[in-house]
N, C-alpha and C. Protein backbone atom coordinates (compact mmCIF):
# COMPACT_ATOMS: atom_id res chain seq x y z
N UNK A 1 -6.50 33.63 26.47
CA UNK A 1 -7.55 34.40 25.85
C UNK A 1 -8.67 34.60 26.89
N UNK A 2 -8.71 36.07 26.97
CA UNK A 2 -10.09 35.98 28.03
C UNK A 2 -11.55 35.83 27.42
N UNK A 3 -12.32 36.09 28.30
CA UNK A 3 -13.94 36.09 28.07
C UNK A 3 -14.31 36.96 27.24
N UNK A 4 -13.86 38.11 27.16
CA UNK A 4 -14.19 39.25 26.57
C UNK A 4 -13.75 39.27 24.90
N UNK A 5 -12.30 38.76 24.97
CA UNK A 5 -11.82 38.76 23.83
C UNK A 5 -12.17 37.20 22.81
N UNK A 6 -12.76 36.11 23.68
CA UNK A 6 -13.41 34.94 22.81
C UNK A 6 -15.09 35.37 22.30
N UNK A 7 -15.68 37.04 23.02
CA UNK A 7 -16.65 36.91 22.75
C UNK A 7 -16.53 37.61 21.35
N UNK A 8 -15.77 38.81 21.20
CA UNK A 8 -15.26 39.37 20.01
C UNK A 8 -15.19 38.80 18.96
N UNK A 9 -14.09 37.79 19.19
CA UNK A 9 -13.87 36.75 17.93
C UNK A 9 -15.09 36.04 17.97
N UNK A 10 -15.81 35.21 18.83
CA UNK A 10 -16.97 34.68 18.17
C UNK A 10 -18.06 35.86 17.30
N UNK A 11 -18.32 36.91 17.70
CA UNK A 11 -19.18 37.57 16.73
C UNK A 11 -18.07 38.32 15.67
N UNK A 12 -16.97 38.16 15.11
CA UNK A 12 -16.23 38.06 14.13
C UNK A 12 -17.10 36.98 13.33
N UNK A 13 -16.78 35.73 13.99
CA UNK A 13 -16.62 34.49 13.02
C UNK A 13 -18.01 33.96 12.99
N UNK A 14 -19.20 34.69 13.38
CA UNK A 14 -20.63 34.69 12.92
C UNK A 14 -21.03 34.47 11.49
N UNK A 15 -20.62 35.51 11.06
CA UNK A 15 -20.96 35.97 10.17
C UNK A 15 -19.97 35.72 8.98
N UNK A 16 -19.18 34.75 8.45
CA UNK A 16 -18.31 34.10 8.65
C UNK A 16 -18.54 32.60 7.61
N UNK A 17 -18.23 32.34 6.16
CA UNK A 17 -18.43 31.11 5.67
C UNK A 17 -17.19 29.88 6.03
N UNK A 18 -17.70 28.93 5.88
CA UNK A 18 -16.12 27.96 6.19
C UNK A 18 -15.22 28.20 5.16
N UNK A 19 -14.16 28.23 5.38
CA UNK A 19 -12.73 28.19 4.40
C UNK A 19 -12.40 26.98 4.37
N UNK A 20 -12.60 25.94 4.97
CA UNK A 20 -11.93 24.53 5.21
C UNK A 20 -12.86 23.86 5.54
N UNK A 21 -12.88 22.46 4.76
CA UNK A 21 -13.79 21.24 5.30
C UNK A 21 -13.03 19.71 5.30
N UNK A 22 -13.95 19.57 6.63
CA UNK A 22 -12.78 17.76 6.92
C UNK A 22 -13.84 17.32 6.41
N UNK A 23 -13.29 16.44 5.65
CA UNK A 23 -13.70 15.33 5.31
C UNK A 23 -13.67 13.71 5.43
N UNK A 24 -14.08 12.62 4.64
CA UNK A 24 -14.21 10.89 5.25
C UNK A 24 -12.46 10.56 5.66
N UNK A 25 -11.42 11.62 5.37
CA UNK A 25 -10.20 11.51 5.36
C UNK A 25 -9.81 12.18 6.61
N UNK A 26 -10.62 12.93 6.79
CA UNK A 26 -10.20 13.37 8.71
C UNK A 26 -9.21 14.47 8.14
N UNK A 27 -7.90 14.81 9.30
CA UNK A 27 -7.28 15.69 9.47
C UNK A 27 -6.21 15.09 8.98
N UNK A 28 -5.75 15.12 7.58
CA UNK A 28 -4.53 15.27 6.85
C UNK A 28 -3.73 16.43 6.68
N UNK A 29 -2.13 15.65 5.81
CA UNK A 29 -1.54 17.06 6.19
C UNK A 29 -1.83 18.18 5.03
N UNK A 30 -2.37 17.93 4.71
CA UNK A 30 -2.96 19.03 3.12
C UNK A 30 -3.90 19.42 3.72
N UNK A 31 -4.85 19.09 5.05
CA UNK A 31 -5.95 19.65 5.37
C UNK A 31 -4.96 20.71 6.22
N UNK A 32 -3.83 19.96 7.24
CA UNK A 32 -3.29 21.29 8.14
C UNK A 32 -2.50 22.36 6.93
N UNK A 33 -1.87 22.06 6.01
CA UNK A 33 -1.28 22.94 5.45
C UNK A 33 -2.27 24.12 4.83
N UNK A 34 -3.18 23.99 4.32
CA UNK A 34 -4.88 24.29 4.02
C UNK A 34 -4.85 25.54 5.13
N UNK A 35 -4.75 24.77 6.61
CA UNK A 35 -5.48 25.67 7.58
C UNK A 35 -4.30 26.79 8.13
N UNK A 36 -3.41 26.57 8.13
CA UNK A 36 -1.93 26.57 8.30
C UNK A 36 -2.11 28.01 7.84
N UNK A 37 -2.12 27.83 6.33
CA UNK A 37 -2.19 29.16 5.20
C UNK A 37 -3.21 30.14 5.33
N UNK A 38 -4.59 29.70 5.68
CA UNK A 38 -5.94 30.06 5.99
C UNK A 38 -5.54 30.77 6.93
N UNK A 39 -4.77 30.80 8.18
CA UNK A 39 -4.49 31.37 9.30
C UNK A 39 -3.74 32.04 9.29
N UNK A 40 -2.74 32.24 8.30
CA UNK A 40 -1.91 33.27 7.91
C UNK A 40 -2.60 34.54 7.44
N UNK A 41 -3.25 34.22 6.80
CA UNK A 41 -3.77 35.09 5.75
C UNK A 41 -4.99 35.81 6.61
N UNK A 42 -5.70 34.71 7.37
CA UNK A 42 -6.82 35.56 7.99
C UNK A 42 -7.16 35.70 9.53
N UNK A 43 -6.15 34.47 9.80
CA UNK A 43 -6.03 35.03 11.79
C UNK A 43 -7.65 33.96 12.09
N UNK A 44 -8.16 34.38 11.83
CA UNK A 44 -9.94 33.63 11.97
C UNK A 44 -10.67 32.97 11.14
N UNK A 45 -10.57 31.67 11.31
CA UNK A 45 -11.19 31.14 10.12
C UNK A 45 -12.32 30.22 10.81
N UNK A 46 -13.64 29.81 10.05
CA UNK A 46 -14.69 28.61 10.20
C UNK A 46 -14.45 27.96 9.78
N UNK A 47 -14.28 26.23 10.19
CA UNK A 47 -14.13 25.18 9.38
C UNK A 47 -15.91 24.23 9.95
N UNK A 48 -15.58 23.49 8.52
CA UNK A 48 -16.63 22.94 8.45
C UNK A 48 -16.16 21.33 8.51
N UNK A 49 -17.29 20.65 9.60
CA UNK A 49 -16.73 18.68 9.55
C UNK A 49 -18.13 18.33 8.81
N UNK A 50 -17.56 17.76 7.77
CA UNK A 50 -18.89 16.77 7.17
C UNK A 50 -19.04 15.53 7.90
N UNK A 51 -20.44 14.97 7.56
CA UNK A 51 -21.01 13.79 7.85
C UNK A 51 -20.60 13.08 8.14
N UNK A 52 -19.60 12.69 6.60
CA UNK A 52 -18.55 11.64 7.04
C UNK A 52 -17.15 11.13 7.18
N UNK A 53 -17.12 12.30 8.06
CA UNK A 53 -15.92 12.61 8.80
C UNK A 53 -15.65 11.42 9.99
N UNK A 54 -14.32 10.95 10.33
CA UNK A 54 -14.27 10.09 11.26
C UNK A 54 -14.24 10.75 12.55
N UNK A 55 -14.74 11.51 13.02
CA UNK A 55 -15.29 12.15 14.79
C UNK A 55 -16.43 11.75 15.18
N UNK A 56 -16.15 11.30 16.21
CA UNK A 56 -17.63 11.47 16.99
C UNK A 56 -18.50 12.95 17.22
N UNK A 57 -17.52 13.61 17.33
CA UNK A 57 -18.01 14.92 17.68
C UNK A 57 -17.00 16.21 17.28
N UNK A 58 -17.30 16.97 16.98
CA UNK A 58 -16.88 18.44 16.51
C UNK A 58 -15.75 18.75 17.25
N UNK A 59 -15.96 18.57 18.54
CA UNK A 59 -15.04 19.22 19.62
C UNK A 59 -13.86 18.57 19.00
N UNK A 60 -14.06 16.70 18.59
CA UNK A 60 -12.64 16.40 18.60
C UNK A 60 -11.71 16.88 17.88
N UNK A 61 -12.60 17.24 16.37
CA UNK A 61 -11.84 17.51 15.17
C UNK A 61 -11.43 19.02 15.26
N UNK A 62 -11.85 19.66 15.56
CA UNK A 62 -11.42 21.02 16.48
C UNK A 62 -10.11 21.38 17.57
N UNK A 63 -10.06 19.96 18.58
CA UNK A 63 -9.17 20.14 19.35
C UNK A 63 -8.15 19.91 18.30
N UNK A 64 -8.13 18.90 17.68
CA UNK A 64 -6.89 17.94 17.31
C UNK A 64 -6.36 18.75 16.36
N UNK A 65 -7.40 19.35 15.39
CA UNK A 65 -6.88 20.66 14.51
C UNK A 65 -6.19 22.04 15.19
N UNK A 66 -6.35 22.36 15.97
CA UNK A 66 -6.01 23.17 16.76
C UNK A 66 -4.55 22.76 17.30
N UNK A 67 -4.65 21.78 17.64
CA UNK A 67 -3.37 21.29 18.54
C UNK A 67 -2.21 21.35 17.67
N UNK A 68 -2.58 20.65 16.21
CA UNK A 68 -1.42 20.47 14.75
C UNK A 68 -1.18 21.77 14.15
N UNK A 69 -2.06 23.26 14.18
CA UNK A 69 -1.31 24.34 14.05
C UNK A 69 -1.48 25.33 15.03
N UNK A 70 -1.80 24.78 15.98
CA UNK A 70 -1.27 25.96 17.25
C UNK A 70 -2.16 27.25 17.47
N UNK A 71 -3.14 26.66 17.18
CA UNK A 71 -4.06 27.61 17.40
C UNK A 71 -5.32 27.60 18.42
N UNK A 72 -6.21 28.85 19.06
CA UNK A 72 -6.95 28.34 19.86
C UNK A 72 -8.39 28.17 19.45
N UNK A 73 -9.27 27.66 20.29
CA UNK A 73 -10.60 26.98 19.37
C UNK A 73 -11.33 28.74 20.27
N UNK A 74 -12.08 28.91 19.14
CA UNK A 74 -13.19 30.09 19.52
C UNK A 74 -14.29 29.69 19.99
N UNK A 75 -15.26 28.49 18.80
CA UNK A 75 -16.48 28.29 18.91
C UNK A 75 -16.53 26.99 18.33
N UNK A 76 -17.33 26.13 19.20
CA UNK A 76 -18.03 25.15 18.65
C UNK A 76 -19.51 25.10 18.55
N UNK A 77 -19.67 24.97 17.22
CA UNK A 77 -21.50 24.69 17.24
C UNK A 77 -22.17 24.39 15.89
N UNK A 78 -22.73 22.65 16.55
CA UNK A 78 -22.61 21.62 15.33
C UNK A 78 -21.74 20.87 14.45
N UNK A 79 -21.81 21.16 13.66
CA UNK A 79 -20.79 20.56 12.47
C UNK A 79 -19.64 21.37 12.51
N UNK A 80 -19.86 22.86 12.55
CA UNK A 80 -18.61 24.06 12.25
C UNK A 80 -17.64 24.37 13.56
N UNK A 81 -16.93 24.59 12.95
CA UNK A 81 -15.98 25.26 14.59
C UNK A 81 -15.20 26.25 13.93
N UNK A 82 -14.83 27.67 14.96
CA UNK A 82 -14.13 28.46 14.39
C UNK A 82 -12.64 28.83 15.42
N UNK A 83 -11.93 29.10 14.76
CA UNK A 83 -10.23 28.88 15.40
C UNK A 83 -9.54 30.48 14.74
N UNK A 84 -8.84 30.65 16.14
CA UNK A 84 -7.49 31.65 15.76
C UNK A 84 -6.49 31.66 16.48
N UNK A 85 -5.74 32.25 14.93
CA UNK A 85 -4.30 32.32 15.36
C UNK A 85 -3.61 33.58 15.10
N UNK A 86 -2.53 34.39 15.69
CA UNK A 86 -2.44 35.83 15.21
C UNK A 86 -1.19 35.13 14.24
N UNK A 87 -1.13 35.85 13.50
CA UNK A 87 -0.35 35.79 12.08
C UNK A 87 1.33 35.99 12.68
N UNK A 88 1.91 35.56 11.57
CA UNK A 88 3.51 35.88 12.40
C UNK A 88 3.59 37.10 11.72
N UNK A 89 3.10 37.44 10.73
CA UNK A 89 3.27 38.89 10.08
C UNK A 89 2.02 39.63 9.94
N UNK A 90 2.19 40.86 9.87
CA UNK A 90 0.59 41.38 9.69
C UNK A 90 -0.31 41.04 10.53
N UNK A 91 -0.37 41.05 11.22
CA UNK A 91 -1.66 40.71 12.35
C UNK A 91 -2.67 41.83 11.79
N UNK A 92 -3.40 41.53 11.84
CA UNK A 92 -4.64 42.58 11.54
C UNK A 92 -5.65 42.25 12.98
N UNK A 93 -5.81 40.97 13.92
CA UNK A 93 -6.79 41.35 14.75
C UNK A 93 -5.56 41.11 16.19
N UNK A 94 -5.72 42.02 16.64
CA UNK A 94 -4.77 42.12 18.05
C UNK A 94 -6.18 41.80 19.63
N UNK A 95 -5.69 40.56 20.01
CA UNK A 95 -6.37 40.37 20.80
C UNK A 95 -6.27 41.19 22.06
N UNK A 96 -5.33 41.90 22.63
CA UNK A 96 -5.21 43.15 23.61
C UNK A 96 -6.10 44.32 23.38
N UNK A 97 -6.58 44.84 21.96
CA UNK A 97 -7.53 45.65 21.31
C UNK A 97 -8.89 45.28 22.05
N UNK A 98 -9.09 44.05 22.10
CA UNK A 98 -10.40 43.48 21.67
C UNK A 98 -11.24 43.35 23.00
N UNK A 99 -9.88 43.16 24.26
CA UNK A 99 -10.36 43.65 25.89
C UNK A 99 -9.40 42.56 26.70
């Protein structure tokens, strides 16, 4: 993903509520199946880490989510992070479009 096309998707996912929140249970598999589906359906999603979530930090719960459905991290900042993945069907955002 280049520069151009992570800046796209970040002002996509601005404007943008969370679809998904980790919670004191961390990254379960009902949370990946959750995000799994979320990414089907929308290619770009915000997730949200609560308080008391077991991370030290955003990035981790981001990478590690990312890593379990294969997707890449857009944005981190604060609590939220936003992630995409192109759909196996229907793609609606084509990252070659985007630059």
């Amino acid at each position: 993903m280049t520069t151009k096309q992570r800046a796209a998707l970040r002002s996509m996912g601005a404007v943008m509520e969370p679809v998904l929140h980790i919670g004191k249970e961390g990254i379960t598999p009902t949370v990946i199946k959750q995000c799994w589906d979320a990414l089907e359906a929308r290619e770009l999603i915000k997730v949200q880490v609560q308080r008391n979530a077991p991370y030290g930090q955003t990035r981790e719960a981001c990478d590690e989510l990312c890593e379990k459905v294969h997707a890449e991290p857009v944005q981190v900042i604060g609590n939220r992070f936003v992630i995409y993945r192109e759909a196996r069907e229907d793609s609606r955002i084509h990252l070659d479009e985007l630059g």
